[in-house]
N, C-alpha and C. Protein backbone atom coordinates (compact mmCIF):
# COMPACT_ATOMS: atom_id res chain seq x y z
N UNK A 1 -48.70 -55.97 69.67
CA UNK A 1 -49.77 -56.47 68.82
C UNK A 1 -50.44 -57.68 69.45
N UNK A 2 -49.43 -58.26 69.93
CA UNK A 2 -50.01 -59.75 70.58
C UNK A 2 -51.00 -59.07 71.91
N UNK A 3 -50.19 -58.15 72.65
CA UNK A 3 -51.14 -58.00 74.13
C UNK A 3 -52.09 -57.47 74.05
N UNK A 4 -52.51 -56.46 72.80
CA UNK A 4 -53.38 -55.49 72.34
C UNK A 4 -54.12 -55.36 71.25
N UNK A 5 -54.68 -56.66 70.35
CA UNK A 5 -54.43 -56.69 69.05
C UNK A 5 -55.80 -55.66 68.30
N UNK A 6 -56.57 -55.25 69.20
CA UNK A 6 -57.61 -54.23 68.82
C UNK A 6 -57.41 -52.99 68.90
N UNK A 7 -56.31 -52.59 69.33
CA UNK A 7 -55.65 -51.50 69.38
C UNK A 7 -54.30 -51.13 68.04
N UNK A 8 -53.83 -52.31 68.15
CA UNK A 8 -52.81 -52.40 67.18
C UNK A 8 -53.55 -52.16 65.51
N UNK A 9 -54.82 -53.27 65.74
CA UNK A 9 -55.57 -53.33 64.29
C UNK A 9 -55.67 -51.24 64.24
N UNK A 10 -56.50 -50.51 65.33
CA UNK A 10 -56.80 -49.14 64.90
C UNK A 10 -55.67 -48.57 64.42
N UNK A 11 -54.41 -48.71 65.19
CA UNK A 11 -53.30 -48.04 64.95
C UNK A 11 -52.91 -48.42 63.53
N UNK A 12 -52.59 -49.74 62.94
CA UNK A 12 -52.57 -49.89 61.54
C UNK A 12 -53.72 -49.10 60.69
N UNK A 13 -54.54 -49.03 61.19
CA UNK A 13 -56.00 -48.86 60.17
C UNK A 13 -55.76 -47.20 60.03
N UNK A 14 -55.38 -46.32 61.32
CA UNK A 14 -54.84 -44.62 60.88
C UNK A 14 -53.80 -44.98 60.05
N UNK A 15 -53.01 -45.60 59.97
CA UNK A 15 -51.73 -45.47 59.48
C UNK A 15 -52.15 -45.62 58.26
N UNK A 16 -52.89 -47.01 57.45
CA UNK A 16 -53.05 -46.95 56.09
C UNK A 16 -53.40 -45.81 55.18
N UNK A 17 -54.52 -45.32 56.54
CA UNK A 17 -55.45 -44.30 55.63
C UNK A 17 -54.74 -43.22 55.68
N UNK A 18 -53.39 -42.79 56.10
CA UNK A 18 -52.72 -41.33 56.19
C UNK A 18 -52.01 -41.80 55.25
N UNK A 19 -51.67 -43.02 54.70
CA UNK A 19 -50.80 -43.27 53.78
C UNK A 19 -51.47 -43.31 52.26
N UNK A 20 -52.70 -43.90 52.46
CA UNK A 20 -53.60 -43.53 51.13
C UNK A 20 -53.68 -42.15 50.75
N UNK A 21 -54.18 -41.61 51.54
CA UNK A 21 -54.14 -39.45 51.61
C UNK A 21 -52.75 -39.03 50.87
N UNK A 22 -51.72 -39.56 51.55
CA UNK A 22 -50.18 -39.32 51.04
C UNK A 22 -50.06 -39.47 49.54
N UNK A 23 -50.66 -40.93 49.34
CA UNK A 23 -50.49 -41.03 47.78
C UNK A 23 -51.30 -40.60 46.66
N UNK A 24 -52.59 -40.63 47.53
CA UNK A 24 -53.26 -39.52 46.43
C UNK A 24 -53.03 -38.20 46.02
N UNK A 25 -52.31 -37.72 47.42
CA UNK A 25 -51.68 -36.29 47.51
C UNK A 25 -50.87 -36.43 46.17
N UNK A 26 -49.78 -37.36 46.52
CA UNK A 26 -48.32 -37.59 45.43
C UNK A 26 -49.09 -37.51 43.77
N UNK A 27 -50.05 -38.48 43.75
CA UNK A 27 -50.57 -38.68 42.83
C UNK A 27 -51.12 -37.98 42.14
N UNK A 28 -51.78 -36.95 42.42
CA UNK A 28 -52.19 -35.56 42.11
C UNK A 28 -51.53 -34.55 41.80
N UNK A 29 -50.16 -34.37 42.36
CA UNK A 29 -49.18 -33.54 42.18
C UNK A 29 -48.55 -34.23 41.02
N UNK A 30 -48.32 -35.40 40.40
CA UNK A 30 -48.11 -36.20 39.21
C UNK A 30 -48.32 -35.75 38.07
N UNK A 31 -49.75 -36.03 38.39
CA UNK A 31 -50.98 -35.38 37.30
C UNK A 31 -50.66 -34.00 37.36
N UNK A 32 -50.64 -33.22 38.27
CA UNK A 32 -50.38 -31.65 37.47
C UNK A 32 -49.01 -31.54 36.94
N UNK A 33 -48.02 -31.99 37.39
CA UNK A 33 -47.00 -31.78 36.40
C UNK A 33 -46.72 -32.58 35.16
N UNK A 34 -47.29 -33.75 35.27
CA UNK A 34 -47.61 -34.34 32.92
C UNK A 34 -48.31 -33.05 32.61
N UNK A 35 -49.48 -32.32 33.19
CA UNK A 35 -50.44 -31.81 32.61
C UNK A 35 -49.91 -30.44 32.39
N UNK A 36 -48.52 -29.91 32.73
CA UNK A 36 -47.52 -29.18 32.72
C UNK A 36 -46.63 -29.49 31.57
N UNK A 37 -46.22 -30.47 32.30
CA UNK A 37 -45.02 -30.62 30.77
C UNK A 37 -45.73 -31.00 29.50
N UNK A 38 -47.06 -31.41 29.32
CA UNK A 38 -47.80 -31.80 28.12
C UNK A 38 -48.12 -29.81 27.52
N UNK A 39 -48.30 -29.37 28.49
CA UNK A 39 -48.65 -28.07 27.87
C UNK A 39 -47.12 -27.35 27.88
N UNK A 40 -46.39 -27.56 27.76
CA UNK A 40 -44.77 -26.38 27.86
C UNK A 40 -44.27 -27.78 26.21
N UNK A 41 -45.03 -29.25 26.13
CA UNK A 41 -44.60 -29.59 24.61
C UNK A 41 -45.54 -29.17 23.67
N UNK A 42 -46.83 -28.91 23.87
CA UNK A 42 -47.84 -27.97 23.17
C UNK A 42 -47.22 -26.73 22.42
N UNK A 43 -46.79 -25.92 23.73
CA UNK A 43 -46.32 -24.27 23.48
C UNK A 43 -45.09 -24.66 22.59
N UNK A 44 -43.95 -25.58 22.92
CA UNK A 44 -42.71 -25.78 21.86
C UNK A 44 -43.25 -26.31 20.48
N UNK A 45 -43.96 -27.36 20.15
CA UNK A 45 -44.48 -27.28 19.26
C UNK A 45 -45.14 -26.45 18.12
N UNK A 46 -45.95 -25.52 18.51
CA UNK A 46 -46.65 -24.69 18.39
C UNK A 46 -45.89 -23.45 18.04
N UNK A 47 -44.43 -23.23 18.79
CA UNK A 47 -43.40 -22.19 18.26
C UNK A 47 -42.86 -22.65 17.23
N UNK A 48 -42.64 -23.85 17.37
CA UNK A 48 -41.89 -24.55 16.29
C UNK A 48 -42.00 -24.12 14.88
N UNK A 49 -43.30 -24.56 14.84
CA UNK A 49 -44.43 -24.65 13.64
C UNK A 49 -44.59 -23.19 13.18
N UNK A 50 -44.66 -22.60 13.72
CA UNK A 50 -44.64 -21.03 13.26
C UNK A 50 -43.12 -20.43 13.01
N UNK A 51 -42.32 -20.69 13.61
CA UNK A 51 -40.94 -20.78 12.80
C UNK A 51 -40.74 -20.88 11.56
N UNK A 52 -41.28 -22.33 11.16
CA UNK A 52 -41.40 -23.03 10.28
C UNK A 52 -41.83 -21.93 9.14
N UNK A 53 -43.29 -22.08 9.58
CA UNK A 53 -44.76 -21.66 8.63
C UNK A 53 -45.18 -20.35 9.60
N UNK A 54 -44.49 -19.30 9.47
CA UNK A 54 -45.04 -17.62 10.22
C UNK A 54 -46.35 -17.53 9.79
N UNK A 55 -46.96 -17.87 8.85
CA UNK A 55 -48.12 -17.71 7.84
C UNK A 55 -49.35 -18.34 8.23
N UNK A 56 -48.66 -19.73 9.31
CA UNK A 56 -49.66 -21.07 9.79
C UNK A 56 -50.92 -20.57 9.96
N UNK A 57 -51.06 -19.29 10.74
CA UNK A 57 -52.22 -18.89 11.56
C UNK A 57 -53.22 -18.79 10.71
N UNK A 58 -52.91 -17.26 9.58
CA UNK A 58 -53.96 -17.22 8.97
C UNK A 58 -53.79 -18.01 7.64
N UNK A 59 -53.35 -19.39 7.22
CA UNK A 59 -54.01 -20.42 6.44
C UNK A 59 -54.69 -21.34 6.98
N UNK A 60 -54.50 -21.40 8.45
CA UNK A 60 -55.40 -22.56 9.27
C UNK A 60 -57.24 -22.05 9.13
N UNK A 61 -57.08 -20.79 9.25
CA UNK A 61 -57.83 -19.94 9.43
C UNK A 61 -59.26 -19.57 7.91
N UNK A 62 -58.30 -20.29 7.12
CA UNK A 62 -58.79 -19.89 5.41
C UNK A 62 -59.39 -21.04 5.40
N UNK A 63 -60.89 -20.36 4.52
CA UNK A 63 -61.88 -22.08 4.16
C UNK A 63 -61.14 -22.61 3.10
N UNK A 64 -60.39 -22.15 2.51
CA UNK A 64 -59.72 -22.81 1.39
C UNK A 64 -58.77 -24.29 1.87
N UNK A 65 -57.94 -23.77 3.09
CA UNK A 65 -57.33 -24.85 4.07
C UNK A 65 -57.98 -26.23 4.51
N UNK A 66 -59.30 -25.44 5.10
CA UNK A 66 -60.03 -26.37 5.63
C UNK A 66 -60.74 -27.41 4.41
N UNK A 67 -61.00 -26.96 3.63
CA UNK A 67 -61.63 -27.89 2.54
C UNK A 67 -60.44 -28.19 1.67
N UNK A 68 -59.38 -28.43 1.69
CA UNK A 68 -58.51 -29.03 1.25
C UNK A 68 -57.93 -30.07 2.42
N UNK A 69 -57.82 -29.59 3.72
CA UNK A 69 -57.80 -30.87 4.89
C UNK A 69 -58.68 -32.28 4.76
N UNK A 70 -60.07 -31.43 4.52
CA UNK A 70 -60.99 -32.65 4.45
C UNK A 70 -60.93 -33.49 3.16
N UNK A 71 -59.84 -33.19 2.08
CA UNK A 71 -60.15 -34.08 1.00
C UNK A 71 -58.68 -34.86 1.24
N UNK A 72 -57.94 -34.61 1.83
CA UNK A 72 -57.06 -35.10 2.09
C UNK A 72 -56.60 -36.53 2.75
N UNK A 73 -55.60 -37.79 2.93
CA UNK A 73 -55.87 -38.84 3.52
C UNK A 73 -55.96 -38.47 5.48
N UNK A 74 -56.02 -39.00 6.07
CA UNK A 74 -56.28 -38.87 7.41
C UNK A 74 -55.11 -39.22 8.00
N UNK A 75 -53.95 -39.57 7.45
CA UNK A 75 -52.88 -39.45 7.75
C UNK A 75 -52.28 -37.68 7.76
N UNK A 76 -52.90 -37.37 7.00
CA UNK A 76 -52.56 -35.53 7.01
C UNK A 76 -53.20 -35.29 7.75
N UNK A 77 -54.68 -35.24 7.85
CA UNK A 77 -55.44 -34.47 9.30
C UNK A 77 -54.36 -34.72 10.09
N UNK A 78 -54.79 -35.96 10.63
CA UNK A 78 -53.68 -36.40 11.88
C UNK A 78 -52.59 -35.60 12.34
N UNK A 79 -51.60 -35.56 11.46
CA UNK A 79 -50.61 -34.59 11.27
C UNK A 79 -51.05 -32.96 11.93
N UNK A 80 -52.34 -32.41 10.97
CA UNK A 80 -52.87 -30.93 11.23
C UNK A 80 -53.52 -31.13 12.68
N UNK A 81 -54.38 -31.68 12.91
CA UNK A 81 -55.92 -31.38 13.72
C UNK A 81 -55.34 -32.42 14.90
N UNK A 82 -54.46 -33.87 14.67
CA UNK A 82 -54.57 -34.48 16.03
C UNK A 82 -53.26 -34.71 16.91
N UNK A 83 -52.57 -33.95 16.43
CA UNK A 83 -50.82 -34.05 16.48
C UNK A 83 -50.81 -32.63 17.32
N UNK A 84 -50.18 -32.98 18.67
CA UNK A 84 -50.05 -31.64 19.68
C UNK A 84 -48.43 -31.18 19.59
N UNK A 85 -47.91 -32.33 19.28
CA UNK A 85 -45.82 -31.89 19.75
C UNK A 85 -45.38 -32.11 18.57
N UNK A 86 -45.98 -33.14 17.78
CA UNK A 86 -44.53 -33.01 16.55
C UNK A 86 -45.16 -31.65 15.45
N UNK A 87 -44.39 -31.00 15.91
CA UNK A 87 -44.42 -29.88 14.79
C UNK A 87 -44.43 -30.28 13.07
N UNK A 88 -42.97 -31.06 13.04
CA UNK A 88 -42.35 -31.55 11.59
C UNK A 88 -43.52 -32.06 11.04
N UNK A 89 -44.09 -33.15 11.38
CA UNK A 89 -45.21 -33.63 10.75
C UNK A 89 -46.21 -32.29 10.11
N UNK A 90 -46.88 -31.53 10.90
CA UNK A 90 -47.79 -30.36 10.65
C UNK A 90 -46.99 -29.62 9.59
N UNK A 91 -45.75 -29.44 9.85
CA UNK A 91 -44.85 -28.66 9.11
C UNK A 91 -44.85 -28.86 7.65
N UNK A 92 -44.87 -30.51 7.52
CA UNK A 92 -44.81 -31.10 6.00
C UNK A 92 -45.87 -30.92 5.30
N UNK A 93 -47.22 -31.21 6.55
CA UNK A 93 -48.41 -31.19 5.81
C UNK A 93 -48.66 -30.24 5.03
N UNK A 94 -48.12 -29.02 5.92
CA UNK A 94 -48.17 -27.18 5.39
C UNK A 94 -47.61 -27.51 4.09
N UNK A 95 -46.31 -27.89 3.92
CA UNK A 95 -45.12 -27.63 2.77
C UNK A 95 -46.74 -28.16 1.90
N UNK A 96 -46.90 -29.60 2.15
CA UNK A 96 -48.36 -29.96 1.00
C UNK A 96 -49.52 -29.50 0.12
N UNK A 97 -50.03 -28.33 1.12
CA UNK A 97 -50.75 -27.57 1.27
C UNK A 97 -50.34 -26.47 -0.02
N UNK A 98 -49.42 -26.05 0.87
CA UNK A 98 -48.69 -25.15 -0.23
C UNK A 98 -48.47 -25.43 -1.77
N UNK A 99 -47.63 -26.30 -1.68
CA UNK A 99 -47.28 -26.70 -2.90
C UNK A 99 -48.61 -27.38 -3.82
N UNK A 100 -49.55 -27.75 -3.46
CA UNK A 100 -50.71 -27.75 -3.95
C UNK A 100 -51.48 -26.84 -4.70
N UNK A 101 -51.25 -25.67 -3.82
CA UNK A 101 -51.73 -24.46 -4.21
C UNK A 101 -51.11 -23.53 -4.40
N UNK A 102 -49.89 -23.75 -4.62
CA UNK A 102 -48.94 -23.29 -5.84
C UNK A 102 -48.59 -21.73 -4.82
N UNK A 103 -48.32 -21.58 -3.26
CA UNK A 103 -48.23 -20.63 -2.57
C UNK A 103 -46.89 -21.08 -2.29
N UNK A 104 -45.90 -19.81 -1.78
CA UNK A 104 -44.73 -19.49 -1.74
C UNK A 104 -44.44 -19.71 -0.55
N UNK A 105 -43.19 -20.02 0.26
CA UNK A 105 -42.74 -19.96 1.42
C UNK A 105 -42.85 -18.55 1.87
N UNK A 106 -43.20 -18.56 3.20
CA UNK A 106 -42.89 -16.99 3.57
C UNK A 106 -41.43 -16.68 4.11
N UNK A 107 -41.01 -18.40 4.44
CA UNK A 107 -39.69 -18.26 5.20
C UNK A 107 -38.60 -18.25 3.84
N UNK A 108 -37.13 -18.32 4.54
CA UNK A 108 -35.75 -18.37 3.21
C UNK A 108 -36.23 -19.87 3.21
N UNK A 109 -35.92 -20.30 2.04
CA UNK A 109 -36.07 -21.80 1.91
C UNK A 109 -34.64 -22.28 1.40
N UNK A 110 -33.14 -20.99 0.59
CA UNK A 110 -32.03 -21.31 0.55
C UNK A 110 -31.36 -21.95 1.75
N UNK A 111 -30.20 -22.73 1.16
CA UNK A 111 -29.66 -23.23 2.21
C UNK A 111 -28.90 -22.30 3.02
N UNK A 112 -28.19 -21.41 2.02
CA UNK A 112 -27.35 -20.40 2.58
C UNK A 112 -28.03 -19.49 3.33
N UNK A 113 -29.44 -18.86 2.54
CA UNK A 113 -29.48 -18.36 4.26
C UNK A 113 -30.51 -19.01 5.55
N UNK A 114 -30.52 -20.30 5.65
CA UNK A 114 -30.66 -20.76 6.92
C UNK A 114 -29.32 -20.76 7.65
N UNK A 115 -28.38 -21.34 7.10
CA UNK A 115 -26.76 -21.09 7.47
C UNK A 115 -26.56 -19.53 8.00
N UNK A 116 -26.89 -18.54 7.29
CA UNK A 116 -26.88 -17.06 8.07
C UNK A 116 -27.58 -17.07 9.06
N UNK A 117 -29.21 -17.52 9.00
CA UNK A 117 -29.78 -17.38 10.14
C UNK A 117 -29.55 -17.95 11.69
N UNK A 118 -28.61 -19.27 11.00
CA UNK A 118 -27.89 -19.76 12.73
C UNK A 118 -26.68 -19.22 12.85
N UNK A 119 -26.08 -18.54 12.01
CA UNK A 119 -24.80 -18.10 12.10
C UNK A 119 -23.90 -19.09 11.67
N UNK A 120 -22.32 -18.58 11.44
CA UNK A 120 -21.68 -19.36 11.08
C UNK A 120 -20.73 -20.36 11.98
N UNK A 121 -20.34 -21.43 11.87
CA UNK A 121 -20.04 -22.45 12.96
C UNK A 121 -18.57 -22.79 12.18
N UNK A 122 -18.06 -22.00 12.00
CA UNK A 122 -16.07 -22.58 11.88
C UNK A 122 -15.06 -21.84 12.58
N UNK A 123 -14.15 -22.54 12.67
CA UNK A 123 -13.03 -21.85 13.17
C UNK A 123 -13.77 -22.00 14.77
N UNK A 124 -13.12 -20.69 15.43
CA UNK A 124 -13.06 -20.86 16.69
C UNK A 124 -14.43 -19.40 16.83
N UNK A 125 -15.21 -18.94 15.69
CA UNK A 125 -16.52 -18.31 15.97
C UNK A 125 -17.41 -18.88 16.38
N UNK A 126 -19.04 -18.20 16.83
CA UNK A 126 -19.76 -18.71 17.40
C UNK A 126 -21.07 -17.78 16.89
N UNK A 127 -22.10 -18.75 16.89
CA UNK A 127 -23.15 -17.88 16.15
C UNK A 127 -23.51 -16.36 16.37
N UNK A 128 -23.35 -15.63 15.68
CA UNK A 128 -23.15 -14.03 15.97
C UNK A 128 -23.90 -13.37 16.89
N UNK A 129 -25.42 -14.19 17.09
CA UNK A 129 -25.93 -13.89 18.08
C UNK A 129 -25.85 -14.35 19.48
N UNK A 130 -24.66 -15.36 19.70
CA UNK A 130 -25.32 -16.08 21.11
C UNK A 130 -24.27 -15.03 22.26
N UNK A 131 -23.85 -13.86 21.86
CA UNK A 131 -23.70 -12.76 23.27
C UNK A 131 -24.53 -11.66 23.17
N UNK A 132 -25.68 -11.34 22.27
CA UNK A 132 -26.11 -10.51 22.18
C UNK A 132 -27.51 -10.55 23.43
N UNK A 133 -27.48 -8.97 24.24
CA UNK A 133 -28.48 -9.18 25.37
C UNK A 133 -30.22 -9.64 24.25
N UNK A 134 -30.80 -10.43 25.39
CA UNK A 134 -32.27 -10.35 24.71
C UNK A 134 -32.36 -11.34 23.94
N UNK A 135 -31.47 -12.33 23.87
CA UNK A 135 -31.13 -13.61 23.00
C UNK A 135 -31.67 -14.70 23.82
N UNK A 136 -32.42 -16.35 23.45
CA UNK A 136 -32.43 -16.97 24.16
C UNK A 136 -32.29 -18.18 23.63
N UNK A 137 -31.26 -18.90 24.26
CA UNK A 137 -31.23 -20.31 23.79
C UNK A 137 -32.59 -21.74 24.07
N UNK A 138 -32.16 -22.32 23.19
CA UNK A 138 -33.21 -23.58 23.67
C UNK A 138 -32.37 -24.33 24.70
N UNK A 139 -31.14 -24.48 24.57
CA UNK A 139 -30.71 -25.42 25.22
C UNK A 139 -30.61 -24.91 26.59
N UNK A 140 -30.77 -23.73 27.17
CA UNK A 140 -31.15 -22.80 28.16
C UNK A 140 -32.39 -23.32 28.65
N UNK A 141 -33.65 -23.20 28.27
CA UNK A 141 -34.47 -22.97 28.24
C UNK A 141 -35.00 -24.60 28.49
N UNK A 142 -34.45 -25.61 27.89
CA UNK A 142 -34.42 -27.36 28.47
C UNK A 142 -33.92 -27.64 29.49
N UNK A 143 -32.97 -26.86 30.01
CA UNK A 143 -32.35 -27.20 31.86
C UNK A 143 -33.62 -26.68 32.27
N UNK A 144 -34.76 -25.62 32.36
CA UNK A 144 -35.13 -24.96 33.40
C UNK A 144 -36.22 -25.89 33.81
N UNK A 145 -36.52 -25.98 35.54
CA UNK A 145 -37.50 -26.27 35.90
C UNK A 145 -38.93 -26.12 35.56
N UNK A 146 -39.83 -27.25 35.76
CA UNK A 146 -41.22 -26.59 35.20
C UNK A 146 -41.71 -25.35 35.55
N UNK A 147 -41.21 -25.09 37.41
CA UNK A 147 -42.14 -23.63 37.44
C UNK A 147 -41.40 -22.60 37.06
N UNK A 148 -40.01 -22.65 36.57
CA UNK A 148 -39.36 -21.68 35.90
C UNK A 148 -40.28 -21.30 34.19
N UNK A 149 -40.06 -22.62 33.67
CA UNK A 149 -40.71 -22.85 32.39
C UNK A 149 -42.03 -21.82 32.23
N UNK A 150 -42.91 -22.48 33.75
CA UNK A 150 -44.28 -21.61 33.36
C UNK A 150 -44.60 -19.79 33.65
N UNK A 151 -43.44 -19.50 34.75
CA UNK A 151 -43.22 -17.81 35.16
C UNK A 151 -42.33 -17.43 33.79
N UNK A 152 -42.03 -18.13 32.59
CA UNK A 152 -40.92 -17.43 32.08
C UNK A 152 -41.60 -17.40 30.48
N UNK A 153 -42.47 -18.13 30.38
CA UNK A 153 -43.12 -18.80 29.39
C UNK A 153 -43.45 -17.24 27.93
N UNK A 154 -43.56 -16.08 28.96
CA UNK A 154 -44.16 -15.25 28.10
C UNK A 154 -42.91 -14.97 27.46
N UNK A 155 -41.61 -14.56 28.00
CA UNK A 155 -40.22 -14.51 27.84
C UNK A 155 -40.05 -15.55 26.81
N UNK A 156 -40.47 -16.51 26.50
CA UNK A 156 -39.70 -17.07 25.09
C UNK A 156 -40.89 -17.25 24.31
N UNK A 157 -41.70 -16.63 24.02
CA UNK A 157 -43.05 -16.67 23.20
C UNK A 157 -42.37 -14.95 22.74
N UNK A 158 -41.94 -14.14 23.22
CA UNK A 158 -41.85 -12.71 22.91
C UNK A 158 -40.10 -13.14 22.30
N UNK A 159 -39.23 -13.91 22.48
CA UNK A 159 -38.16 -14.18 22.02
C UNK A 159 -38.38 -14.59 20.47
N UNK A 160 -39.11 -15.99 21.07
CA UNK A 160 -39.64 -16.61 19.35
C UNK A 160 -40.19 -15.07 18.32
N UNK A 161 -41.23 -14.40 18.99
CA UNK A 161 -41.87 -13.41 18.20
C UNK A 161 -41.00 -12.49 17.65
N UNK A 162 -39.84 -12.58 18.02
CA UNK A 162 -38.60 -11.10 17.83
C UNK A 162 -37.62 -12.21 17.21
N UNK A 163 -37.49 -13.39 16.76
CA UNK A 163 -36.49 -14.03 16.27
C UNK A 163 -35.05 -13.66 16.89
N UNK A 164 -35.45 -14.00 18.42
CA UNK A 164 -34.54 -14.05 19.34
C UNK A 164 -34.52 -14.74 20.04
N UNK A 165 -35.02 -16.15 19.67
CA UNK A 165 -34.74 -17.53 20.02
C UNK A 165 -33.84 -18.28 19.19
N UNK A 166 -32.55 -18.85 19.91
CA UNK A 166 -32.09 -19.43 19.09
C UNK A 166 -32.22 -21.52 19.62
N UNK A 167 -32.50 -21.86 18.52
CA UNK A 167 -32.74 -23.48 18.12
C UNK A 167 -31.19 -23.91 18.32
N UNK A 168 -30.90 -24.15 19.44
CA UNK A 168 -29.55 -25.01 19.14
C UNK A 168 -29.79 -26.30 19.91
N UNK A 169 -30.50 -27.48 19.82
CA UNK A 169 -31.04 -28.08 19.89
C UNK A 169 -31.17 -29.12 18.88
N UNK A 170 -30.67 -30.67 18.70
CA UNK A 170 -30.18 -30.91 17.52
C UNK A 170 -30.82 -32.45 17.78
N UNK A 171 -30.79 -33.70 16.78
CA UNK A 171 -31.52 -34.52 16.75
C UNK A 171 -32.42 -35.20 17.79
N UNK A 172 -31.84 -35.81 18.83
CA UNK A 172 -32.59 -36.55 19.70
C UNK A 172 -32.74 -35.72 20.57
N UNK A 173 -31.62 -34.89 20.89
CA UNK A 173 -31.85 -33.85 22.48
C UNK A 173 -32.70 -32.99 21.87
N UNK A 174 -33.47 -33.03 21.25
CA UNK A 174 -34.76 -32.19 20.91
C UNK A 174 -35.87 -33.27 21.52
């Protein structure tokens, strides 16, 4: 640097700029995978909620919905219209909705049979479905890599649709 220092300056000056390239590279590859995992908490959400509320689609869909959204506080929109991942929230709003308008669950709302629907958990059994082929766990399905997540994606959208997803997935590790 000392014997050459106009040479040294170019040689630093490629070097920065292959290193800027590098990080924008990095940086970009960043951005597509939030913009990945923001859409694979979209799609879980979105299964969620229809779990929930099978019915969601076509009441979202009803002007009756919509003009009951808009009279509503904006703490509920929020919930419906600006809320992408928490399901529960949307979920309650629905229960609101409902019970407003004096409409029925489509799902069991007993306790006992949500207890059937995960199966029973004593003794040394295990939910009746988790050896059956064509079954898929969540907690499966949270190890997998994003590009697993996105080649497999139709595979637990057709699970959810066949109530052959199973939710074992429990307070925070959700």
């Amino acid at each position: 640097m000392r014997q050459y220092p106009d040479v040294a300056q170019i040689v630093e000056t490629i070097a920065m700029k292959k290193m800027h390239e590098q990080s924008t590279e990095y940086e970009s590859k960043f951005k597509e995978i939030d913009a990945m995992k923001q859409t694979a908490l979209k799609e879980r959400a979105v299964a969620e909620l229809l779990n929930l509320h099978p019915d969601f689609i076509e009441i979202k869909e009803s002007d009756d919905f919509e003009e009951w959204t808009e009279q509503q506080p904006t703490l509920i929109q929020d919930a419906l219209w600006h809320n992408e991942t928490d399901a529960l929230s949307a979920a309650r709003a629905i229960d609101l909705y409902k019970a407003d308008r004096g409409i029925s669950k489509k799902k069991s709302s007993s306790k006992k049979d949500a207890a059937k629907s995960i199966g029973a958990i004593s003794g040394n059994s295990s939910p009746s479905n988790s050896g059956k082929e064509g079954y898929l766990r969540e907690s499966e399905v949270d190890k997998w890599s994003i590009d697993e997540y996105e080649n497999r994606k139709d595979e637990i959208a057709e699970a959810i649709n066949k109530d052959k997803f199973i939710y074992d997935l429990r307070g925070g590790a959700r």
